[in-house]
C-alpha atoms as a PDB file:
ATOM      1  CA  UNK A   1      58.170 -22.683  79.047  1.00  0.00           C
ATOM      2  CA  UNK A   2      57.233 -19.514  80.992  1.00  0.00           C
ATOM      3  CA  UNK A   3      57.882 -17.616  76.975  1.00  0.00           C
ATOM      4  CA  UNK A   4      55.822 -19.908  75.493  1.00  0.00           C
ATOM      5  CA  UNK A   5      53.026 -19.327  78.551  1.00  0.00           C
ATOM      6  CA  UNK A   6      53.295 -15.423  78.111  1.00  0.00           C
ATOM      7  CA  UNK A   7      52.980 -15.783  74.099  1.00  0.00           C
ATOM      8  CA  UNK A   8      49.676 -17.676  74.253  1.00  0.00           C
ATOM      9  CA  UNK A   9      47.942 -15.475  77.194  1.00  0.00           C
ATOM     10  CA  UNK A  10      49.026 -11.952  74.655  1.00  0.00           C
ATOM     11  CA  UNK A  11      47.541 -14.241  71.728  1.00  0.00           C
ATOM     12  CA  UNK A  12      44.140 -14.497  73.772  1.00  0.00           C
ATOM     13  CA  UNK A  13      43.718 -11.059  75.219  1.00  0.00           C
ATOM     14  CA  UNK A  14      44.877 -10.072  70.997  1.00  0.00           C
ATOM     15  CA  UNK A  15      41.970 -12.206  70.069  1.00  0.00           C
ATOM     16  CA  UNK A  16      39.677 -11.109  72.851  1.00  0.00           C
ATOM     17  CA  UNK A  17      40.444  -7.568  71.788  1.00  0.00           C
ATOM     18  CA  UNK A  18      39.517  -8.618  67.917  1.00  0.00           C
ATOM     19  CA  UNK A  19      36.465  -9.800  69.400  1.00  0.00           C
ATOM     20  CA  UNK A  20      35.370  -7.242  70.800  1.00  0.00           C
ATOM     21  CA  UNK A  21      35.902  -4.428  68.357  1.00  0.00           C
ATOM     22  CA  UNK A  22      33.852  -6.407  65.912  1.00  0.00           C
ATOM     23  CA  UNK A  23      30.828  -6.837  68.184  1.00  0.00           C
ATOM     24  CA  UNK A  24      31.111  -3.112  69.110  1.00  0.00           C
ATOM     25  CA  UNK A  25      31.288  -2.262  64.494  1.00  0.00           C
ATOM     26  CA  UNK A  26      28.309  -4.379  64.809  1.00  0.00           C
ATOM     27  CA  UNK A  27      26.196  -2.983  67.400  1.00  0.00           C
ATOM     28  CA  UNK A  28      27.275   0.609  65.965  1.00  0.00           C
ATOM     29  CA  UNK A  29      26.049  -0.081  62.328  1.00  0.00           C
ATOM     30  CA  UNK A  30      22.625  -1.712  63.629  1.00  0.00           C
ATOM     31  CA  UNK A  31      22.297   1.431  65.486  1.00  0.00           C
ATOM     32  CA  UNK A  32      23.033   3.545  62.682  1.00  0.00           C
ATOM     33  CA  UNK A  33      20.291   1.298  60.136  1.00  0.00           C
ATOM     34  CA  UNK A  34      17.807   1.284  63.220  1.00  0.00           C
ATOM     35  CA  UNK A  35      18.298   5.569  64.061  1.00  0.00           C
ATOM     36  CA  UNK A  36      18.365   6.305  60.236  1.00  0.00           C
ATOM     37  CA  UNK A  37      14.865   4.124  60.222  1.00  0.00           C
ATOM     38  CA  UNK A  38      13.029   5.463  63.245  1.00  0.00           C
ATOM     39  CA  UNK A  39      13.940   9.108  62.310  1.00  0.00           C
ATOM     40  CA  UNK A  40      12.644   8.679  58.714  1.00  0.00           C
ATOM     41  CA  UNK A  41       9.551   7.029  59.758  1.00  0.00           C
ATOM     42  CA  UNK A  42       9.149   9.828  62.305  1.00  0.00           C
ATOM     43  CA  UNK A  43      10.303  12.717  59.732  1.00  0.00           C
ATOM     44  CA  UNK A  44       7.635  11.396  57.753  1.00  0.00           C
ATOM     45  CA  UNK A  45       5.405  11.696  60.045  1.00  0.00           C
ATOM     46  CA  UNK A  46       5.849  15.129  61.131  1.00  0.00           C
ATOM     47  CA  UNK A  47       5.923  15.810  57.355  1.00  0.00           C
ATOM     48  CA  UNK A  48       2.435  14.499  56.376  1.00  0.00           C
ATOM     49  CA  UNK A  49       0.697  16.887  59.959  1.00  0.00           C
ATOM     50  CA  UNK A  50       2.451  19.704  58.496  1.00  0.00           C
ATOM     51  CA  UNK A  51       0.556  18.839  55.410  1.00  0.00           C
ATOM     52  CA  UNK A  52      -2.478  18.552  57.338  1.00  0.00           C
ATOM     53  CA  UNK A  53      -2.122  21.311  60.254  1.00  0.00           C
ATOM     54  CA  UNK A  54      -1.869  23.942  57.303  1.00  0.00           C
ATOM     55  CA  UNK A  55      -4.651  22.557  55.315  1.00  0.00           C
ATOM     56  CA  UNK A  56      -4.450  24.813  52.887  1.00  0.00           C
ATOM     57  CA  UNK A  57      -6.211  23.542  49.404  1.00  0.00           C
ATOM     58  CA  UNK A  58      -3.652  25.239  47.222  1.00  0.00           C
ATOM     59  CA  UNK A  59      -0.968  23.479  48.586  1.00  0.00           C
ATOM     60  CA  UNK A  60      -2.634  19.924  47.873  1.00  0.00           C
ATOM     61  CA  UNK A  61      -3.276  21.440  44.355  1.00  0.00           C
ATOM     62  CA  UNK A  62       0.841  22.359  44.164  1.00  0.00           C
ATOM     63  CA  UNK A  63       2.854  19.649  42.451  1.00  0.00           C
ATOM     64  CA  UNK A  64       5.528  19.618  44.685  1.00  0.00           C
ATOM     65  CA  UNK A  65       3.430  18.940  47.726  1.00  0.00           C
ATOM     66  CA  UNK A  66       4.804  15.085  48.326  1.00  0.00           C
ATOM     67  CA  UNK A  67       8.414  16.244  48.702  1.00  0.00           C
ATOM     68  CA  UNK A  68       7.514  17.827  52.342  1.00  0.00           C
ATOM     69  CA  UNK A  69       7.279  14.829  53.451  1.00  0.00           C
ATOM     70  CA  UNK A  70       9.438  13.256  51.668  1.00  0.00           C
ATOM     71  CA  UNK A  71      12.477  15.708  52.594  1.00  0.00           C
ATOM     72  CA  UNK A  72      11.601  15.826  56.277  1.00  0.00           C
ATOM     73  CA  UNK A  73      11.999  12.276  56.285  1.00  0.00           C
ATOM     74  CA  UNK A  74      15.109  12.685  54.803  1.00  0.00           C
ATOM     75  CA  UNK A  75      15.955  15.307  57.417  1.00  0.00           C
ATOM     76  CA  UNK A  76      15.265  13.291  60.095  1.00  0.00           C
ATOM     77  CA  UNK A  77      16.806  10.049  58.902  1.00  0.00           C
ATOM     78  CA  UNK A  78      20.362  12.637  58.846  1.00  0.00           C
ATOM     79  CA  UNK A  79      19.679  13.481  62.458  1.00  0.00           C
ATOM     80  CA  UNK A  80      19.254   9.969  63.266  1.00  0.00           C
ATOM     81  CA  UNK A  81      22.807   8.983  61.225  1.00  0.00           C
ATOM     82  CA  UNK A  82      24.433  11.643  62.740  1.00  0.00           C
ATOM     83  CA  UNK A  83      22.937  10.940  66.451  1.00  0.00           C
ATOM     84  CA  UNK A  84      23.691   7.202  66.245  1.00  0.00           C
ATOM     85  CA  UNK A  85      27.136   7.310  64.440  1.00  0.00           C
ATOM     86  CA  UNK A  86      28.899   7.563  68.227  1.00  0.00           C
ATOM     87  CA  UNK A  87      27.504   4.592  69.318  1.00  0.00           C
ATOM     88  CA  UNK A  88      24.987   6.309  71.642  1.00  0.00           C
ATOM     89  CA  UNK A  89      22.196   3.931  71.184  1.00  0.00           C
ATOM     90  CA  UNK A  90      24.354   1.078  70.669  1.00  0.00           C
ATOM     91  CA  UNK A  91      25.053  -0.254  74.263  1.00  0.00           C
ATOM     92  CA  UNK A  92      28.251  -1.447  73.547  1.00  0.00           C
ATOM     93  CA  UNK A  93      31.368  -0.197  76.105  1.00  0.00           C
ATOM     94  CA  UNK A  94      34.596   0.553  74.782  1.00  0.00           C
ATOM     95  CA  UNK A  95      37.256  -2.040  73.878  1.00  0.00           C
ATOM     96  CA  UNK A  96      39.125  -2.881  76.723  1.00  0.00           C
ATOM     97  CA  UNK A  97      37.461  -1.108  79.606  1.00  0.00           C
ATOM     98  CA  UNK A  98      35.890  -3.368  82.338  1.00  0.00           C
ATOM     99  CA  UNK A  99      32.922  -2.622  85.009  1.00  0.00           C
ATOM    100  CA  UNK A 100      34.039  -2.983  88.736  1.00  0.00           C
ATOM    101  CA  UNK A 101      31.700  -4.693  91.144  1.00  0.00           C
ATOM    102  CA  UNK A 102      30.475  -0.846  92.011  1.00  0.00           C
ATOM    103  CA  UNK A 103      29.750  -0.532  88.668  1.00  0.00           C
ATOM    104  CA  UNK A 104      32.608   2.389  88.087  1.00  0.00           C
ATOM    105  CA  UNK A 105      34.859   1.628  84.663  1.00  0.00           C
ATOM    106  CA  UNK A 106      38.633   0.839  85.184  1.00  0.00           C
ATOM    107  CA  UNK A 107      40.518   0.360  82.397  1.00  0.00           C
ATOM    108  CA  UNK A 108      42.874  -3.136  81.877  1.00  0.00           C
ATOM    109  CA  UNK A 109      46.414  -2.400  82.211  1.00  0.00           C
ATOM    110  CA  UNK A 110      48.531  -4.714  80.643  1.00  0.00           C
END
């Protein structure tokens, strides 16, 4: 009886673990989408008052002129990838660590 016991609690924590792993793949790709977003949208910005800062005629007259913004977008939507792709801005804790009541991480030792 005591087997079967000790079989269904390492079935739960295995599921538990499953669980968990998927949230965190979760919360790491919406942070990757939402980083790659905010950093083109930003890129672009900092793009088009480049554009306008220099204000130079001849460059509106160039026919390249809407790839400056258009590459630092680009630019920036990288830096966001790369920034996000650790989970930074995710808020997800690793799989299998737990808070204390002090708020210091101990890991679960099984």
């Amino acid at each position: 009886m005591n087997l079967n016991a000790n079989a269904v609690l390492l079935i739960a924590k295995t599921d538990n673990l499953v669980e968990q792993l998927q949230r965190a793949e979760a919360a790491r790709t919406r942070s990757i989408i939402l980083s790659m977003l905010v950093g083109s949208i930003f890129g672009w910005a900092i793009g088009v008052g480049q554009l306008l800062i220099i204000g130079s005629w001849d460059l509106f007259m160039w026919a390249w002129m809407p790839l400056i913004p258009f590459y630092s977008a680009l630019g920036w939507a990288l830096f966001g990838m790369i920034m996000s792709g650790s989970g930074v801005f995710s808020h997800s804790k690793p799989a299998g660590q737990t808070v204390t009541e002090k708020g210091y991480p101990q890991r679960d030792v099984a």
